[in-house]
Protein backbone atom coordinates (compact mmCIF):
# COMPACT_ATOMS: atom_id res chain seq x y z
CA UNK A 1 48.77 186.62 87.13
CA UNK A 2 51.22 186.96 90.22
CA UNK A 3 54.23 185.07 91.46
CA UNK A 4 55.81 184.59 94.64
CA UNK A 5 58.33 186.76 94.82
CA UNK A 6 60.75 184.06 96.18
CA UNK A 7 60.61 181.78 92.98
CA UNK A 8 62.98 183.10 90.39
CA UNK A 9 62.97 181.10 87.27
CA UNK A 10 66.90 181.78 84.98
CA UNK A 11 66.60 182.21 81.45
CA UNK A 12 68.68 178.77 81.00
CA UNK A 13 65.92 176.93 82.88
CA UNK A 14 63.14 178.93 80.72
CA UNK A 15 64.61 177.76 77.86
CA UNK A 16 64.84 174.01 79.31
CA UNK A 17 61.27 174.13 80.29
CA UNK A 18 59.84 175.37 76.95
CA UNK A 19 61.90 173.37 74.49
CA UNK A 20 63.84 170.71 76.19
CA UNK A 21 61.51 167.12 76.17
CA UNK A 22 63.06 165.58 79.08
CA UNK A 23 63.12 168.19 81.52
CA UNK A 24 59.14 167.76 82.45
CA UNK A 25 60.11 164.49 83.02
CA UNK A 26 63.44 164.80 84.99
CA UNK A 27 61.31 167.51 87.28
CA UNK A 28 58.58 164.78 88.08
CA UNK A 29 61.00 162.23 88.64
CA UNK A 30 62.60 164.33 91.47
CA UNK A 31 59.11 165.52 92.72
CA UNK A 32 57.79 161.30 92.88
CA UNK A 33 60.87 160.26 94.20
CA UNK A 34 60.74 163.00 97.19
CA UNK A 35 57.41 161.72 97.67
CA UNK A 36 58.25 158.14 98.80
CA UNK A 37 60.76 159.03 100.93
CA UNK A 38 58.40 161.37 102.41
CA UNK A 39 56.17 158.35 102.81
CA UNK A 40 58.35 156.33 104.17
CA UNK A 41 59.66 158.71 106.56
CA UNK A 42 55.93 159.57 107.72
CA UNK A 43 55.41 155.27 108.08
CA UNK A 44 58.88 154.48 109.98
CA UNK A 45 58.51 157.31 112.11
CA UNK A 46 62.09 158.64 111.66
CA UNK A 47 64.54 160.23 109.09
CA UNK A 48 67.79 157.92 107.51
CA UNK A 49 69.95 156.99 110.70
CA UNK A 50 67.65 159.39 112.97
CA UNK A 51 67.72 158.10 116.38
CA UNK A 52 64.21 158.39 118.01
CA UNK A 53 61.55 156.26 120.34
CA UNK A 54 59.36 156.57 117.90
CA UNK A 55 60.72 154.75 115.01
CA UNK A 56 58.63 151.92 113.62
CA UNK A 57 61.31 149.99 111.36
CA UNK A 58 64.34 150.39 109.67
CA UNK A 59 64.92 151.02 105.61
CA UNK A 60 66.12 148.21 103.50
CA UNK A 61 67.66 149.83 100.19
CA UNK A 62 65.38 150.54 97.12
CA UNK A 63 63.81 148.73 94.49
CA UNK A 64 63.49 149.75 90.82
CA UNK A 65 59.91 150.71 89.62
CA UNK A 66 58.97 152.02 86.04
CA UNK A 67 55.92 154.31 86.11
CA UNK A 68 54.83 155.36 82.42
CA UNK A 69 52.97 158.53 82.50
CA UNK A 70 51.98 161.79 79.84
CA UNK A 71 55.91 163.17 79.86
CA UNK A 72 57.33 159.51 79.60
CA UNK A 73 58.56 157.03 81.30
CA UNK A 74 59.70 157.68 84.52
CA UNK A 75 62.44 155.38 86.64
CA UNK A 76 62.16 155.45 90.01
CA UNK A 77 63.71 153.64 93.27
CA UNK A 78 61.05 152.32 95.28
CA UNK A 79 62.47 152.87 99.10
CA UNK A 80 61.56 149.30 101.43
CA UNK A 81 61.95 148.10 104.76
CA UNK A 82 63.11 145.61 106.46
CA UNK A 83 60.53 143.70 107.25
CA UNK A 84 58.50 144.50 104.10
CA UNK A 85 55.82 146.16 105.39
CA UNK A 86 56.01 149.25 103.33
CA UNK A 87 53.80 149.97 100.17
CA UNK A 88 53.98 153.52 98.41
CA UNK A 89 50.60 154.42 97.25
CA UNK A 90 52.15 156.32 94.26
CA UNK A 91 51.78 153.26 91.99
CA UNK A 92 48.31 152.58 92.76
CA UNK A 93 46.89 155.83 92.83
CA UNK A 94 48.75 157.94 90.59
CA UNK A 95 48.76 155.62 87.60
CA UNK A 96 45.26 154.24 87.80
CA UNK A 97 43.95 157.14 85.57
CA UNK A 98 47.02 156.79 83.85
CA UNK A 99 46.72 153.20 82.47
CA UNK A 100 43.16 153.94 81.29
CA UNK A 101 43.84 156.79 79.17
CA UNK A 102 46.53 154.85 77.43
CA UNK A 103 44.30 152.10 77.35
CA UNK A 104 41.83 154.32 75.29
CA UNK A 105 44.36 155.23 73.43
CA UNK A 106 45.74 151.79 72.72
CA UNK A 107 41.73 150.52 71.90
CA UNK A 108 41.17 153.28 69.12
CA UNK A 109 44.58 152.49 67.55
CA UNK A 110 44.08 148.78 66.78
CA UNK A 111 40.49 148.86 66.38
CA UNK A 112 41.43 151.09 63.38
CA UNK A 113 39.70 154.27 64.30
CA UNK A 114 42.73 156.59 65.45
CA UNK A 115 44.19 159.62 63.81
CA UNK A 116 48.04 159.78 63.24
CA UNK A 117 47.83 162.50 65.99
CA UNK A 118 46.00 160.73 68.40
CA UNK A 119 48.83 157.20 66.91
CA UNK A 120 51.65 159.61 67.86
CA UNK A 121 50.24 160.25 71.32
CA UNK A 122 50.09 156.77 72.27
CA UNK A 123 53.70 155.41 71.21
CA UNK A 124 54.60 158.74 73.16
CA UNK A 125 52.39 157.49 76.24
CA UNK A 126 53.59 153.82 76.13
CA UNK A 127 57.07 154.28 75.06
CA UNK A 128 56.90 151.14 73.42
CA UNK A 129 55.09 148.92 70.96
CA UNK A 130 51.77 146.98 72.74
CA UNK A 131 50.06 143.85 71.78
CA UNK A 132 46.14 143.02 72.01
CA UNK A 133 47.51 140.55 74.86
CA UNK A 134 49.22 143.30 76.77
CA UNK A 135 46.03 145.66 76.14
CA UNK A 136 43.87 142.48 78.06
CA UNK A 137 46.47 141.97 80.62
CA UNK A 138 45.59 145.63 81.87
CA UNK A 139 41.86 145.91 80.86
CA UNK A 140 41.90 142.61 83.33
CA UNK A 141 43.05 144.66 86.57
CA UNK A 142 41.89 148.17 86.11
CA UNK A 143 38.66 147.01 85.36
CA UNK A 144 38.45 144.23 88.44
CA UNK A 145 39.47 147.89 90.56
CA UNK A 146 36.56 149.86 88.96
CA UNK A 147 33.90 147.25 89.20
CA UNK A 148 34.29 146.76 93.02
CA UNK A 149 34.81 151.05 93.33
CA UNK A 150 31.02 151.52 91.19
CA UNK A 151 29.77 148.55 93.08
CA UNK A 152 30.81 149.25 96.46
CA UNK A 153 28.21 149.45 99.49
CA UNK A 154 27.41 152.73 100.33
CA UNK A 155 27.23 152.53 104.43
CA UNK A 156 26.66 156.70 105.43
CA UNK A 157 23.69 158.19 104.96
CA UNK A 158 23.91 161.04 102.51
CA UNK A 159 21.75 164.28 102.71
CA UNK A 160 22.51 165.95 99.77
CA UNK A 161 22.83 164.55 96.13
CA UNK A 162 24.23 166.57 93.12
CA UNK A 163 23.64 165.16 89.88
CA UNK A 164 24.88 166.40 86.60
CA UNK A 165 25.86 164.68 82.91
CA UNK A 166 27.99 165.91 80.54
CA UNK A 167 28.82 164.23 76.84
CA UNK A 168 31.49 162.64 75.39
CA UNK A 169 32.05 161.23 71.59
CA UNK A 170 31.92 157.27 71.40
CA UNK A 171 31.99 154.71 68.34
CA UNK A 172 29.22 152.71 68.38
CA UNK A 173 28.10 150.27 65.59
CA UNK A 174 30.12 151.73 63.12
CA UNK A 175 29.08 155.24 63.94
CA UNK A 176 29.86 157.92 66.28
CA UNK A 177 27.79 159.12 68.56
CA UNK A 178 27.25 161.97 71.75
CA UNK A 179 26.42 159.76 74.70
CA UNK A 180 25.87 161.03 78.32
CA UNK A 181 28.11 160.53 81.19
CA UNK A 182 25.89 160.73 84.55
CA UNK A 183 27.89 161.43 87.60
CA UNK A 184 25.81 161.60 91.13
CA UNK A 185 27.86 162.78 93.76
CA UNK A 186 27.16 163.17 97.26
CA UNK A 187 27.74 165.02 100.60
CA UNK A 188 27.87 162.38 103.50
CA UNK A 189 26.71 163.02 107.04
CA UNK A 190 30.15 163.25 108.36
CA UNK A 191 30.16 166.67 105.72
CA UNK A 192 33.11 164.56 103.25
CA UNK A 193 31.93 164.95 99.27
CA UNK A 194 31.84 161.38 97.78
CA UNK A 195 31.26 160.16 93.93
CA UNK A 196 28.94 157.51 94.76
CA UNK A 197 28.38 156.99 90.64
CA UNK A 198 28.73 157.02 87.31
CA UNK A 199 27.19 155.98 84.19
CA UNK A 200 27.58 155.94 80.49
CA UNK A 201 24.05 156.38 78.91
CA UNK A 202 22.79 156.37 75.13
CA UNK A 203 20.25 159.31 76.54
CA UNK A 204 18.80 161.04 79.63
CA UNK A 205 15.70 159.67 80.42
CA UNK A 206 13.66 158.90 83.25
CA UNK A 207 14.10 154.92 82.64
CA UNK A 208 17.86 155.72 82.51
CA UNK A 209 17.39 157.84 85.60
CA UNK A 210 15.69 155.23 87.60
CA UNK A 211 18.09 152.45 87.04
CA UNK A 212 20.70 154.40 88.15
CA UNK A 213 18.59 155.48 91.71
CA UNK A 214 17.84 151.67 91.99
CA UNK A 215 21.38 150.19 91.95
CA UNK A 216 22.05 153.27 94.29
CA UNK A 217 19.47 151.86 96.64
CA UNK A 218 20.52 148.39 96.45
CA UNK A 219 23.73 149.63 97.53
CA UNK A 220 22.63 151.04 100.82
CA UNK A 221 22.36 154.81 99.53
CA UNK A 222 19.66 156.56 102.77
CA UNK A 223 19.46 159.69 104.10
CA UNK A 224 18.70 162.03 101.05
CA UNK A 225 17.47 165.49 102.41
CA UNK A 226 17.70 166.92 98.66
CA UNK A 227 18.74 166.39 95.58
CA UNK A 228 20.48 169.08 93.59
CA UNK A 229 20.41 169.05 89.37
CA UNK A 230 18.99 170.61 86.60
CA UNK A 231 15.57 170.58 85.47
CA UNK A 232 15.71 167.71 82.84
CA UNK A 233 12.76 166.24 82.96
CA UNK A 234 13.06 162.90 82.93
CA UNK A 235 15.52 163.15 86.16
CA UNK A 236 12.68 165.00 88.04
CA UNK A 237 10.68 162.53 87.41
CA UNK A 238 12.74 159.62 88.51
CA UNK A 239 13.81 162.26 91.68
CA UNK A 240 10.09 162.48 92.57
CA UNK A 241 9.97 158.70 92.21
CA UNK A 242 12.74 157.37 93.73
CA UNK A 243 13.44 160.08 96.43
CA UNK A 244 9.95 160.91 98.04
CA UNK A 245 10.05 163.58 100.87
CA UNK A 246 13.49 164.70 99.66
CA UNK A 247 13.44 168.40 98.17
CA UNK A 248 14.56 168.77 94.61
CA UNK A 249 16.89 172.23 94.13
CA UNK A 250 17.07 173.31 90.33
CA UNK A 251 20.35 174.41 89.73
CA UNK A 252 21.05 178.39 90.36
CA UNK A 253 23.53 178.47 87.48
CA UNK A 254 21.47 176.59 84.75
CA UNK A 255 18.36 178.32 86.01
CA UNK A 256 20.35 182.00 85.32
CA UNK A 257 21.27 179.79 81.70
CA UNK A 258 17.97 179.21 80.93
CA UNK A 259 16.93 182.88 81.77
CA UNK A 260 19.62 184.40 79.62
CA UNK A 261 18.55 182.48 76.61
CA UNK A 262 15.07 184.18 76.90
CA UNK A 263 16.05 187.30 78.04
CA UNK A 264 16.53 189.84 75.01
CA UNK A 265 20.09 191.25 74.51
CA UNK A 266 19.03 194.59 75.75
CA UNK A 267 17.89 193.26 79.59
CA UNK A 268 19.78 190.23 79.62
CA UNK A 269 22.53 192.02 82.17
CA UNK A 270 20.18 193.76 84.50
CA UNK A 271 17.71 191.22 84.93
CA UNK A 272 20.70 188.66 85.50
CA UNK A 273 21.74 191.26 88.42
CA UNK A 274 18.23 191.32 90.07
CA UNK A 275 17.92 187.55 89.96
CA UNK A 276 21.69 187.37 91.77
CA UNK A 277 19.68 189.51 94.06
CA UNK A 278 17.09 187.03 95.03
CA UNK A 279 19.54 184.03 95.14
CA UNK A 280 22.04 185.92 97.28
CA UNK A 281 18.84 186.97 99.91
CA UNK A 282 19.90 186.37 103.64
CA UNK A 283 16.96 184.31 104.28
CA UNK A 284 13.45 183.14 102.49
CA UNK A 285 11.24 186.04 103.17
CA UNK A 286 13.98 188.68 101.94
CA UNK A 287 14.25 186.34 98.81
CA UNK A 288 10.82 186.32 97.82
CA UNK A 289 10.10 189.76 98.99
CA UNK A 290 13.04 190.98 96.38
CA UNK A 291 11.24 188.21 93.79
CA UNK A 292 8.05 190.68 93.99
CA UNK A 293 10.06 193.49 93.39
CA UNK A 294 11.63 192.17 90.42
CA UNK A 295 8.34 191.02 89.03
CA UNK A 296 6.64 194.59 89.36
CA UNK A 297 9.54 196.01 87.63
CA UNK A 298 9.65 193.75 84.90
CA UNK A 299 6.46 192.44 84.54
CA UNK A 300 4.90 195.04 81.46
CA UNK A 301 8.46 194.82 79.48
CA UNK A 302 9.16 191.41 79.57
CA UNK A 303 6.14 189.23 80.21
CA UNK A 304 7.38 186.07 78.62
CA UNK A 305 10.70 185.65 81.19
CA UNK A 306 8.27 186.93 84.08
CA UNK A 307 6.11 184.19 83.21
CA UNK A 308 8.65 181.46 83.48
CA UNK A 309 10.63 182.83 86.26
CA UNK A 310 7.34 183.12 88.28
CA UNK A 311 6.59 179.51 87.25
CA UNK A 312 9.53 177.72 88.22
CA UNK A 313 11.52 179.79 90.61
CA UNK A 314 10.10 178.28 93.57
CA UNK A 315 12.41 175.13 92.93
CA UNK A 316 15.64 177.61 92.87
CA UNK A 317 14.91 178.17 96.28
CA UNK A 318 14.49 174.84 98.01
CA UNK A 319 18.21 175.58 99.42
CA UNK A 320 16.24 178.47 101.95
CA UNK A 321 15.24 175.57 103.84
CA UNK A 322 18.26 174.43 104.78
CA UNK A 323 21.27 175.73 107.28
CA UNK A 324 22.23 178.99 106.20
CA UNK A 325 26.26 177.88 106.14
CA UNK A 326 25.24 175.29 103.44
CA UNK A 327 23.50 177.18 100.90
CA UNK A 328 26.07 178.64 98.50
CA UNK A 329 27.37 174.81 98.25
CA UNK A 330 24.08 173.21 98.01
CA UNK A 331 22.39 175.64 95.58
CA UNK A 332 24.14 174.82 92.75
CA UNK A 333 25.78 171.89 90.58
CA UNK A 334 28.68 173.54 90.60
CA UNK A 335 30.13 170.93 93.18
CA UNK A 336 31.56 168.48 89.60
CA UNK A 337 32.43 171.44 87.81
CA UNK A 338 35.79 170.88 87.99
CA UNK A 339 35.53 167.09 87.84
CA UNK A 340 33.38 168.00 84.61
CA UNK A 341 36.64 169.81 82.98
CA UNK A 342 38.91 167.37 84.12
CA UNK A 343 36.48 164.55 82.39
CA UNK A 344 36.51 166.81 79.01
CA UNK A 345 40.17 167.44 79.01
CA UNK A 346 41.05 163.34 79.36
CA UNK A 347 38.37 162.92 76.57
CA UNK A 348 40.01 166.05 74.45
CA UNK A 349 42.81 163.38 74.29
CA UNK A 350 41.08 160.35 73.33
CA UNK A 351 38.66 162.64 70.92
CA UNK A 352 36.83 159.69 70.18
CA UNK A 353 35.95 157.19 72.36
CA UNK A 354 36.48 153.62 70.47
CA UNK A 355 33.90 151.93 72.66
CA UNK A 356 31.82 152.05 75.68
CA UNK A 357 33.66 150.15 77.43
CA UNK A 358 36.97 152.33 77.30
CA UNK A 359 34.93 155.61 78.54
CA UNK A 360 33.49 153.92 81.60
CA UNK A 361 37.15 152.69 81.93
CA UNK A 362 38.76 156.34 81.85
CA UNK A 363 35.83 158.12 83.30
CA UNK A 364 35.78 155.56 86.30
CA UNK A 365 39.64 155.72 86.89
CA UNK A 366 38.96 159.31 87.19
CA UNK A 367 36.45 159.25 89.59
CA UNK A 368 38.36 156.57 91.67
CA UNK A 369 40.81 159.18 91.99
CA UNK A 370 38.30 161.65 92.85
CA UNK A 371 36.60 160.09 95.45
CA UNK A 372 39.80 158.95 97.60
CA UNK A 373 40.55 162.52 97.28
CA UNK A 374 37.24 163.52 98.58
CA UNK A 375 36.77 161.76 101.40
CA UNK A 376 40.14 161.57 102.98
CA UNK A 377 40.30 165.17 102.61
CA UNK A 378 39.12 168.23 104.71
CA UNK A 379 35.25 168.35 105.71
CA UNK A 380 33.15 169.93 103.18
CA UNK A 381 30.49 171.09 105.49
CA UNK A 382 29.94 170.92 108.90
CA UNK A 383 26.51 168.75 109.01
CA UNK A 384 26.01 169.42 112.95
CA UNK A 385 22.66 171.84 112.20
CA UNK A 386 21.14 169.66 109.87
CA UNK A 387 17.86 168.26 111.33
């Protein structure tokens, strides 16, 4: 890994940064604080005492504000104006995901079910002791934020849909089980990504899949051109369902999963190459002309992974029929990878989950976050040749 050469980093400040507690904390104070006087700046329209046409309003001092986060607690001095128009968004955004990972935290420690790692976390979190009426007091806004988020009318139409689960650990009846976190995500007409939902299901099933489409519908969710997923089966059927005169693309990546796991040792490599080969084809024809190819060269040696690559290839290359600039995006899953890995690292924290309730809680703050990320940030694709 490579550095800028410009950022040189003194052993005195190596040593801070690797053994002194409070120095995390003392750098994200000064970041945060930077960061509302930036805001401020950007809302008044002028620097402190600057002298311009454009200035909006005037600063008014600074108020105290505590936000508790991972390296501590962290004191900060809220800038204001005069006529109290400003808000920093810091508070809301930044510790929405914040509060629900303590609150986790907080759930599995009175309900009994913590660790003393996971007990030594949470006083670290909190920075203080909590009460069962403190824990409500928060459960009571967070969740009032996430309810209206999940429940929110969806008013663009939205041609593509990705769709992927992952699993997470939570108590349930005494016992601990691997439940399913379903996440659809979707890219809007205007080309923004959205989270449009998530939910927290015993199983995958198509009955599972369906209610999820349906409160999607009820919502106002039009427009699908093609969904995007693996090949579970219970979600193709609820796609075929639900979704009628969309296309359905299985997953590149999990198809080249599935492949592997058939694929002896020996060939696994070189038939992974040749089936990169077809994916990566400039256009349909090339594709399937390269398909043939492949299947005369590997047709006598491996029958077995012909077989199923001939069988369900065809859905692997549903994204041929769409603009050529969306493809590598639309192909794949790969769109809440990283929102995935950010949803298994707040869980690695929590480990266990002491309810339903509390995942949805986390899981949803996350997305929240997410989302307002997603759409207020640069275009994802530029939608103007879709027909």
């Amino acid at each position: 890994m490579t550095y800028p050469k410009d950022i040189k980093i003194t052993a005195p400040e190596q040593f801070a940064l690797l053994n002194d507690p409070d120095f995390l904390n003392q750098a994200v104070t000064r970041f945060l604080q930077q960061f509302m006087e930036a805001e401020i700046t950007s809302f008044l329209q002028a620097e402190p005492y600057q002298r311009t046409t454009q200035r909006t309003g005037y600063r008014n001092g600074y108020k105290p504000r505590i936000l508790k986060t991972r390296v501590g607690r962290i004191e900060l001095s809220a800038p204001q104006d005069r006529e109290g128009r400003f808000s920093s968004e810091l508070f809301s955004r930044f510790q929405r995901s914040e509060k629900a990972l303590i609150l986790a935290l907080q759930e599995a420690y009175l309900q009994g079910v913590s660790t003393r790692k996971v007990t030594k976390i949470t006083e670290q979190l909190c920075g203080t002791s909590f009460s069962k009426s403190h824990i409500s007091d928060l459960c009571q806004d967070l969740d009032a934020d996430i309810k209206a988020w999940r429940e929110r009318p969806l008013e663009q139409a939205y041609p593509y849909l990705i769709i992927d689960a992952t699993y997470l650990h939570i108590r349930s009846r005494g016992q601990v089980a691997s439940e399913g976190v379903l996440i659809v995500s979707g890219i809007a007409q205007s080309g923004h990504r959205d989270i449009l939902s998530l939910d927290v299901a015993h199983t995958e099933t198509e009955a599972t899949y369906t209610s999820l489409f349906k409160d999607l519908k009820k919502r106002g969710l039009k427009g699908v051109h093609l969904v995007i997923s693996d090949h579970h089966e219970g979600l193709q059927n609820a796609i075929k369902r639900h979704f009628q005169g969309a296309s359905w693309q299985h997953c590149q990546t999990h198809f080249h999963r599935n492949i592997k796991g058939i694929t002896p040792p020996k060939y696994q490599r070189e038939v992974a190459e040749a089936l990169k080969d077809v994916f990566n084809a400039p256009d349909l024809a090339t594709a399937q002309h390269r398909l043939s190819d492949m299947m005369d060269t590997y047709e006598k040696i491996l029958p077995n992974v012909m077989d199923k690559i001939d069988q369900d290839i065809i859905h692997c290359l549903a994204c041929f029929h769409f603009p050529k600039k969306h493809r590598r995006r639309i192909r794949t899953t790969n769109l809440l990878e990283r929102l995935n890995r950010e949803i298994k690292r707040r869980a690695d924290v929590v480990q266990i989950f002491p309810n339903q309730k509390a995942c949805e809680r986390l899981i949803g703050a996350l997305c929240m976050e997410w989302s307002e990320e997603w759409i207020t940030g640069r275009r994802y694709l530029d939608m103007t040749d879709l027909k």
